[in-house]
Protein backbone atom coordinates (compact mmCIF):
# COMPACT_ATOMS: atom_id res chain seq x y z
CA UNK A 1 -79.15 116.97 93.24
CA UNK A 2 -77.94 118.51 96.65
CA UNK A 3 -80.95 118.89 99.27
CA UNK A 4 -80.70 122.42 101.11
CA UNK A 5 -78.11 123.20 103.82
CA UNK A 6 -80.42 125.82 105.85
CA UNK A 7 -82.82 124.98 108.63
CA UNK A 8 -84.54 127.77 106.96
CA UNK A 9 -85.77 125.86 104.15
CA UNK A 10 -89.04 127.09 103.33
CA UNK A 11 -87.91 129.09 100.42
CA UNK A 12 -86.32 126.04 98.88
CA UNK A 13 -88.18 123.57 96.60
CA UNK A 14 -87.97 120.17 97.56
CA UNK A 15 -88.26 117.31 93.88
CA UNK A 16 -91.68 116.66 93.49
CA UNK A 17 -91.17 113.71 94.89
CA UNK A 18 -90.31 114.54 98.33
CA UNK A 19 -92.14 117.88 98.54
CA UNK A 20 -94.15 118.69 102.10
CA UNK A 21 -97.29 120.52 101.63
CA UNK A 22 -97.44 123.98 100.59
CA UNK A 23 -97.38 127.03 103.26
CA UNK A 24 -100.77 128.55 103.51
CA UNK A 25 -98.96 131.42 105.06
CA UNK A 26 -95.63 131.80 104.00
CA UNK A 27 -94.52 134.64 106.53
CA UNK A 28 -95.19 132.24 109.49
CA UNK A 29 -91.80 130.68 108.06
CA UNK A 30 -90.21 133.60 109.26
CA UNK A 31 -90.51 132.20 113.03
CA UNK A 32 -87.73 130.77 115.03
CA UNK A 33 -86.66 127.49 113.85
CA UNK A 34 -87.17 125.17 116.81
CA UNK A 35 -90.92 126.54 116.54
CA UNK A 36 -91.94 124.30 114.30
CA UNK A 37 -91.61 121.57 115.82
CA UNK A 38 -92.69 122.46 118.69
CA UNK A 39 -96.09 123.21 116.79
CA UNK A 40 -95.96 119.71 115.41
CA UNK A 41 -95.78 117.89 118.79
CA UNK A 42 -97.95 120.20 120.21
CA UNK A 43 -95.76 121.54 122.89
CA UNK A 44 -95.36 124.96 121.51
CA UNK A 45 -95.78 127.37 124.82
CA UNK A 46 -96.92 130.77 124.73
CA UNK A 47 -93.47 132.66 124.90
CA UNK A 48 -92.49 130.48 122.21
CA UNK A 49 -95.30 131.78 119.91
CA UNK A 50 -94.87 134.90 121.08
CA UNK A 51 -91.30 135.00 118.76
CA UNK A 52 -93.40 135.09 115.70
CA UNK A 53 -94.27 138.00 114.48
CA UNK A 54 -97.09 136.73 112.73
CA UNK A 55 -99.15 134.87 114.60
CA UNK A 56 -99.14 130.65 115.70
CA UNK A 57 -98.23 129.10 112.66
CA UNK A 58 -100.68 125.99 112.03
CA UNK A 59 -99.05 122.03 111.63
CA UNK A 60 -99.52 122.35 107.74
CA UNK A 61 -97.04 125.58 107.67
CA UNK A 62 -95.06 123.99 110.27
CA UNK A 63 -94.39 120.88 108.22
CA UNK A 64 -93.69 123.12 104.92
CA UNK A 65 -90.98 125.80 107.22
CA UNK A 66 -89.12 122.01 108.08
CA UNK A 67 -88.46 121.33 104.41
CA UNK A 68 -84.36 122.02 105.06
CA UNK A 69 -84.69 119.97 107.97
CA UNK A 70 -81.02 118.19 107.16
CA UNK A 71 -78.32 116.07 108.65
CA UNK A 72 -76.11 117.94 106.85
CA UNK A 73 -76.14 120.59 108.96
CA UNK A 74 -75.36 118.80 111.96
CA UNK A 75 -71.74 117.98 110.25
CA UNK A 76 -71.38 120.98 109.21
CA UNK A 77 -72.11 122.30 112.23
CA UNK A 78 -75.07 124.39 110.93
CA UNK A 79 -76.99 122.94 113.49
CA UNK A 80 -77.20 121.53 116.82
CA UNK A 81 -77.76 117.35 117.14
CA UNK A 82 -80.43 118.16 119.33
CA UNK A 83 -82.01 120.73 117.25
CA UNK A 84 -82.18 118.39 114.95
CA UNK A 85 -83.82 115.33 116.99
CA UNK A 86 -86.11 117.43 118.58
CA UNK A 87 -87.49 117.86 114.32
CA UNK A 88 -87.04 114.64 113.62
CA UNK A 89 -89.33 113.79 116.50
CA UNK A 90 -92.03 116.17 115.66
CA UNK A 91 -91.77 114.65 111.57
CA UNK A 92 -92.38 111.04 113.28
CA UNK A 93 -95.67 112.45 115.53
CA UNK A 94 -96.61 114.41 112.15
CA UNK A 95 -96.22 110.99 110.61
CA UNK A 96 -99.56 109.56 112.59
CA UNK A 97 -101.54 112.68 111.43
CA UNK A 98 -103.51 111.62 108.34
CA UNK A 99 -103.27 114.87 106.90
CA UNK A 100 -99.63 115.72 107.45
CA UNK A 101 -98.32 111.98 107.19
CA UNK A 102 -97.11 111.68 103.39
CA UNK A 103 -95.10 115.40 103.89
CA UNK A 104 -93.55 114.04 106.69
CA UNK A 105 -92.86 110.43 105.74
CA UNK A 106 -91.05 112.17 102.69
CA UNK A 107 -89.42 114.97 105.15
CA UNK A 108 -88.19 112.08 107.02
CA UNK A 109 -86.28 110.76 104.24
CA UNK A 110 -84.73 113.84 102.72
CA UNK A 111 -83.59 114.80 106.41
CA UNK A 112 -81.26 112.42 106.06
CA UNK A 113 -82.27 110.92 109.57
CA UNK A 114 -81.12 107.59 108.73
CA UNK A 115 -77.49 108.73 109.55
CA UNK A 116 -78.38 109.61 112.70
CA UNK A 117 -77.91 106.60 114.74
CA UNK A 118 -79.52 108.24 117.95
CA UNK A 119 -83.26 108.32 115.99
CA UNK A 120 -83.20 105.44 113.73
CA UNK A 121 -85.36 103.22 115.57
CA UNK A 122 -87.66 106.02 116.14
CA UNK A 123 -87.85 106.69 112.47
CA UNK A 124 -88.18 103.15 110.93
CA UNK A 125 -91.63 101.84 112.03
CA UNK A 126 -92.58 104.87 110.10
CA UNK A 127 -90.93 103.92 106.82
CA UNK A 128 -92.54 100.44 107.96
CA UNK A 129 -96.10 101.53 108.12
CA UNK A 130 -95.66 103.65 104.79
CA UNK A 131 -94.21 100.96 102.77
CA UNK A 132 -90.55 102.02 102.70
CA UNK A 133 -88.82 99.99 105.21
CA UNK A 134 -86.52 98.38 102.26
CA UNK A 135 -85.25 101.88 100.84
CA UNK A 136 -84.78 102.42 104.28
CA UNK A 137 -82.69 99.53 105.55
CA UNK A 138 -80.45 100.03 102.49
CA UNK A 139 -79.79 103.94 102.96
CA UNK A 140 -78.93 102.73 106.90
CA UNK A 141 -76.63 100.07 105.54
CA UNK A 142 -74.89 102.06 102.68
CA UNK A 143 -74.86 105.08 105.65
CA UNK A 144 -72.89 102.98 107.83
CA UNK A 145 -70.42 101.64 105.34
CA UNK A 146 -71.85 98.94 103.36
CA UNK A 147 -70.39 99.54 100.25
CA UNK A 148 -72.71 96.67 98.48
CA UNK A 149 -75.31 98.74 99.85
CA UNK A 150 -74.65 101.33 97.25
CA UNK A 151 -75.15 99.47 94.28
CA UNK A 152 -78.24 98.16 95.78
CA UNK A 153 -79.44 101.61 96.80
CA UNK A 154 -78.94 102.68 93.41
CA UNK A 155 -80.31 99.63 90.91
CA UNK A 156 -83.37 99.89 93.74
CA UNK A 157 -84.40 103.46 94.49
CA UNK A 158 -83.02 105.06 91.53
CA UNK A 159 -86.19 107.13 91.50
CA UNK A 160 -84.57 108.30 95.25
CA UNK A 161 -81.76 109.83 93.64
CA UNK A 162 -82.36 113.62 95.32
CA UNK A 163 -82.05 111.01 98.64
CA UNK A 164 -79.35 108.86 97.24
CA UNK A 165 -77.41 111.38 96.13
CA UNK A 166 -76.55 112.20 100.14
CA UNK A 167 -74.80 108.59 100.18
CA UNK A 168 -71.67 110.96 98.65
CA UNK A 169 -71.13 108.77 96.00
CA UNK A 170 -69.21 111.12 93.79
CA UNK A 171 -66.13 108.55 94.02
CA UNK A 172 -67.64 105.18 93.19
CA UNK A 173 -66.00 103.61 90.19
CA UNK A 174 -67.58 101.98 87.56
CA UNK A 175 -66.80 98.54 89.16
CA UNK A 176 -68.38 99.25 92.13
CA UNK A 177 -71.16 99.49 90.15
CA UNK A 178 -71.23 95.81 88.57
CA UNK A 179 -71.99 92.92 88.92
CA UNK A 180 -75.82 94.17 88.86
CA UNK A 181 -77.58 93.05 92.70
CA UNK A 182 -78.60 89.08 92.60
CA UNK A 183 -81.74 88.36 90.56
CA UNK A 184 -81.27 91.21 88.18
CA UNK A 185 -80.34 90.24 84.44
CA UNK A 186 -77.29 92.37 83.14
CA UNK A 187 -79.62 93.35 80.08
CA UNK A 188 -81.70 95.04 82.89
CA UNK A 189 -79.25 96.93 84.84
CA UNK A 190 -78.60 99.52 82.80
CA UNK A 191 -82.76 100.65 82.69
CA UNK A 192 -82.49 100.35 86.87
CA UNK A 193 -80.02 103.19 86.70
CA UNK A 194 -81.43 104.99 83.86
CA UNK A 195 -83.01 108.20 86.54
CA UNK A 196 -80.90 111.26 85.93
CA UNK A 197 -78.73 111.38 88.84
CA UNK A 198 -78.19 107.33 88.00
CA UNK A 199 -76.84 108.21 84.77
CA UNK A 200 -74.99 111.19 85.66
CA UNK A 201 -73.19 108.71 88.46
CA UNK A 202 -72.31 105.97 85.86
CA UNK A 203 -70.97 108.96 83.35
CA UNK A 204 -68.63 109.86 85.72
CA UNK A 205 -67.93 106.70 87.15
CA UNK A 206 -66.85 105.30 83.38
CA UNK A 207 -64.96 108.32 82.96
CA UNK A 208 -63.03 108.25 86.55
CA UNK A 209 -62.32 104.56 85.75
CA UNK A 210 -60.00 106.00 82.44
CA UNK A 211 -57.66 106.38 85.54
CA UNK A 212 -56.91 103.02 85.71
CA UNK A 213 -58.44 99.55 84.60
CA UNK A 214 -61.53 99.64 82.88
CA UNK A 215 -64.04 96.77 83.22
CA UNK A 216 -64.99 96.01 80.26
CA UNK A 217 -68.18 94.09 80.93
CA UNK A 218 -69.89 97.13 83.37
CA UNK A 219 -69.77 99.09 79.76
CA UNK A 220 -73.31 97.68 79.51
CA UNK A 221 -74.39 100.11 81.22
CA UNK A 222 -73.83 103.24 79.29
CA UNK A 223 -75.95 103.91 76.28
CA UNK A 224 -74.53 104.10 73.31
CA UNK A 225 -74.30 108.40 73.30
CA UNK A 226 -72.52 107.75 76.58
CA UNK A 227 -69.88 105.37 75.32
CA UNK A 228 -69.43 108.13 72.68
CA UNK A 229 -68.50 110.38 75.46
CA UNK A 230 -66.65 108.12 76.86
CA UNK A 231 -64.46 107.32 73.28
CA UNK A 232 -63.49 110.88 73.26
CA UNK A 233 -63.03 111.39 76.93
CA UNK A 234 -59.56 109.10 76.50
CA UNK A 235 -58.94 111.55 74.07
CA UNK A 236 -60.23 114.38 76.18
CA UNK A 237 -58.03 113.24 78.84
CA UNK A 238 -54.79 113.87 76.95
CA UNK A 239 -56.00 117.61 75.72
CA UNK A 240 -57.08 117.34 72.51
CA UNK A 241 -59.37 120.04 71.27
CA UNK A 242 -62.45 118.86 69.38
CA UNK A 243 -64.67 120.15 66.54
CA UNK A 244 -67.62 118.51 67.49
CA UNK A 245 -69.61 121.25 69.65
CA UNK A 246 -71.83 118.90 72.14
CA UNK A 247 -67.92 117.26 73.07
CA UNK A 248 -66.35 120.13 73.26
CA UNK A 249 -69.56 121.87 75.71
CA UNK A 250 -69.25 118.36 77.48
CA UNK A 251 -65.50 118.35 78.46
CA UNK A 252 -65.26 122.33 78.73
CA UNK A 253 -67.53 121.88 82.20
CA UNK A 254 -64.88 119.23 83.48
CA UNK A 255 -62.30 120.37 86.18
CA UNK A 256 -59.74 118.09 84.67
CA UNK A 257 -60.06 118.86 80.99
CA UNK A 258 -56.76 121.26 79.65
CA UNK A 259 -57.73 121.61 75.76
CA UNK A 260 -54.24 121.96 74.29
CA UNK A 261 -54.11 123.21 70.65
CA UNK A 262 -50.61 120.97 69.92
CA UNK A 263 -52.30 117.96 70.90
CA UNK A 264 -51.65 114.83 68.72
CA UNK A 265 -52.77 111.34 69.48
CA UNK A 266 -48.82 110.11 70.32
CA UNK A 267 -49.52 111.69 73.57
CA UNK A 268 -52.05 108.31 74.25
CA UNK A 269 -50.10 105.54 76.34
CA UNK A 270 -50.88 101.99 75.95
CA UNK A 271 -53.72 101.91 78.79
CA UNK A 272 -55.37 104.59 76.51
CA UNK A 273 -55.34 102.58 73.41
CA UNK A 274 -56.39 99.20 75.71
CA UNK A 275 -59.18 101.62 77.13
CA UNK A 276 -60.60 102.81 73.27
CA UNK A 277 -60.43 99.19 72.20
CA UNK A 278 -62.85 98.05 75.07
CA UNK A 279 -64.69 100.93 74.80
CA UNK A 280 -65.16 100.27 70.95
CA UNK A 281 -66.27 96.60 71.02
CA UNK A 282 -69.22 98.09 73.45
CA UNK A 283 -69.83 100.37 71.31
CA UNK A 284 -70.32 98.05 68.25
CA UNK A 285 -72.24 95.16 70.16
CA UNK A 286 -74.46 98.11 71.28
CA UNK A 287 -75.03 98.97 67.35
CA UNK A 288 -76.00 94.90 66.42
CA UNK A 289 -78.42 95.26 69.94
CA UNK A 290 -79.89 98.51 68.41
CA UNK A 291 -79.94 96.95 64.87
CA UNK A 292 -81.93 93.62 66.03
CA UNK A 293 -84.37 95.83 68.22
């Protein structure tokens, strides 16, 4: 899950998880942008006010119109750095407001202010005070290139994943993804990644990993429908067509699949067949696991 590129964010809806409190007034998101903050730290003048139509928005639809407040658009250059520090800010004094403090400890996050090395030490005695100085350490660390930092992220805050997901992890491999972090039991690994955009990642990550050497012991952490997938995507991989409709509806949606009507299974190479051997062992250790549960 991809958090929204617009500043304008307030007709976007945030996971659950990170969501600020609801607009009483939705057409006070109609205001200029840099008004909302403004309201927030209380520094909104009259001529700024005066640019919204209707009416001074309170802190509660201020906080709700900064939902797309993202980093993202500072790269992309959606948005001024400054524009963007200048929200941060107000989410950190919104932070020490009772009311508005769990909308903007969340905002914070899915802002993705943590790559902003100008506001970090702003930001972190708030993810202190709410309990979330460890998620944020490790989204600073993976941020600035701390590729263990990933895994950790991941196995750790899987529940995070609409805020992990902005690590751009779409090319980890599978053995970035194993050994499990210190002090968690292989058995348990595969449950720490079992959120949806944790299992999406390790899908893909098996499936990239076709490309060259497959480890053999991070197959633990597909379930056993996923090493399926992954069976047929060596298969997949050469063109064959298949009869089974979920695989079929599976590789159709992937940019690299070519279904070719002539395929036959000489087209595998000796990787391929090295590749479905691992990838069948897994498979039938997973059955005796299942069997003894």
């Amino acid at each position: 899950m991809k958090l929204p590129t617009s500043l304008l964010g307030c007709f976007t809806v945030l996971a659950s998880s990170l969501a600020a409190p609801a607009a009483s007034a939705a057409s006070s998101c109609l205001c200029e942008v840099d008004l909302y903050p403004k309201v927030l730290l209380g520094k909104a003048t009259p001529q700024d006010v005066a640019k919204c139509e209707e009416g001074r928005p309170s802190k509660v639809d201020a906080l709700s119109c900064m939902r797309g407040l993202s980093y993202k658009n500072v790269k992309q250059g959606e948005q001024p750095a400054e524009s963007f520090r200048l929200g941060v800010d107000a989410l950190v004094a919104a932070s020490k407001d009772k009311a508005l403090s769990k909308g903007a400890t969340n905002l914070l996050l899915a802002s993705q202010s943590y790559a902003d090395t100008a506001v970090r030490a702003k930001v972190r005695p708030v993810m202190v005070s709410s309990g979330r100085a460890p998620l944020w350490d490790t989204l600073v660390s993976a941020t600035d290139g701390d590729a263990a930092a990933f895994t950790r992220a991941l196995y750790a805050y899987c529940e995070q994943y609409n805020v992990i997901s902005e690590l751009a992890l779409e090319d980890v491999s599978l053995d970035q993804l194993w050994p499990p972090p210190s002090g968690l039991k292989p058995a348990d690994a595969r449950k720490r990644l079992s959120c949806p955009y944790g299992q999406n990642l390790v899908m893909a990550a098996a499936i990239r990993s076709l490309e060259g050497k497959l480890p053999a012991d991070a197959l633990v952490l597909l379930t056993p429908a996923q090493l399926r997938l992954l069976r047929n995507a060596v298969y997949a991989r050469r063109g064959r067509v298949f009869q089974a409709k979920d695989l079929q509806d599976f590789f159709s949606q992937e940019s690299w699949y070519q279904p070719d009507p002539a395929y036959t299974d000489a087209r595998l190479t000796p990787e391929d067949q090295q590749h479905l051997e691992l990838i069948q062992a897994a498979e039938a250790k997973a059955g005796k696991g299942a069997q003894k549960g």
